[in-house]
Protein backbone atom coordinates (compact mmCIF):
# COMPACT_ATOMS: atom_id res chain seq x y z
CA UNK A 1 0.00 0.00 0.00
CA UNK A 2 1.53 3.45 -0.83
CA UNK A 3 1.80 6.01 2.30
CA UNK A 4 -1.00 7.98 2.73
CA UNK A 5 -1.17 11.81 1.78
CA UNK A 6 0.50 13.13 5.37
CA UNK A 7 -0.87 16.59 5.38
CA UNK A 8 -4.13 15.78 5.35
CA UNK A 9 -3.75 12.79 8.07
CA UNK A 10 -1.68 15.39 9.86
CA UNK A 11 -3.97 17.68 10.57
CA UNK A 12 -6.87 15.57 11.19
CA UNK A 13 -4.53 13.70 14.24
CA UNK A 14 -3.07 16.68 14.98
CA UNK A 15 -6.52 18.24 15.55
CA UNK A 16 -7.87 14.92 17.62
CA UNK A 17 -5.07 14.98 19.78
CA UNK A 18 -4.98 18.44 20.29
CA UNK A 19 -1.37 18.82 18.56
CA UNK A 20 0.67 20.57 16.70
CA UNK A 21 1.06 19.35 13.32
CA UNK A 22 4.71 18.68 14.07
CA UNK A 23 4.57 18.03 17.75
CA UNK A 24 6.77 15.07 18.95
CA UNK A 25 3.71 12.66 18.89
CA UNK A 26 2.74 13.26 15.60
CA UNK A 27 6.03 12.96 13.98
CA UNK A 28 6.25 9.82 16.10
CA UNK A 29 3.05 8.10 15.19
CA UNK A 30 4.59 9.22 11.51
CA UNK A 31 7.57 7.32 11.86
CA UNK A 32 6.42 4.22 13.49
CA UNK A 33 3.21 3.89 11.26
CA UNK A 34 4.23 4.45 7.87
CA UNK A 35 1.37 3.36 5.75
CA UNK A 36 -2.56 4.23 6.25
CA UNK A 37 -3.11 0.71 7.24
CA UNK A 38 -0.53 0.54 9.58
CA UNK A 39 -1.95 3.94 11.42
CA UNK A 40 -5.31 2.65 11.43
């Protein structure tokens, strides 16, 4: 599966979690979850 478009999935974690789009946890949930089926 090719990784997902990030900016949108970005902002719609970042948002959830009450981040910033490049926080620590969302550039850590990046990293360890690299495709959308992995994240989900």
């Amino acid at each position: 599966m090719s990784p997902y478009p990030s900016t949108e999935i970005k902002r719609l974690i970042s948002e959830s979690l009450r981040e910033k789009n490049d926080s620590y946890v969302i550039q850590e949930l990046f990293q360890h979850f690299p495709t959308a089926t992995e994240l989900l």
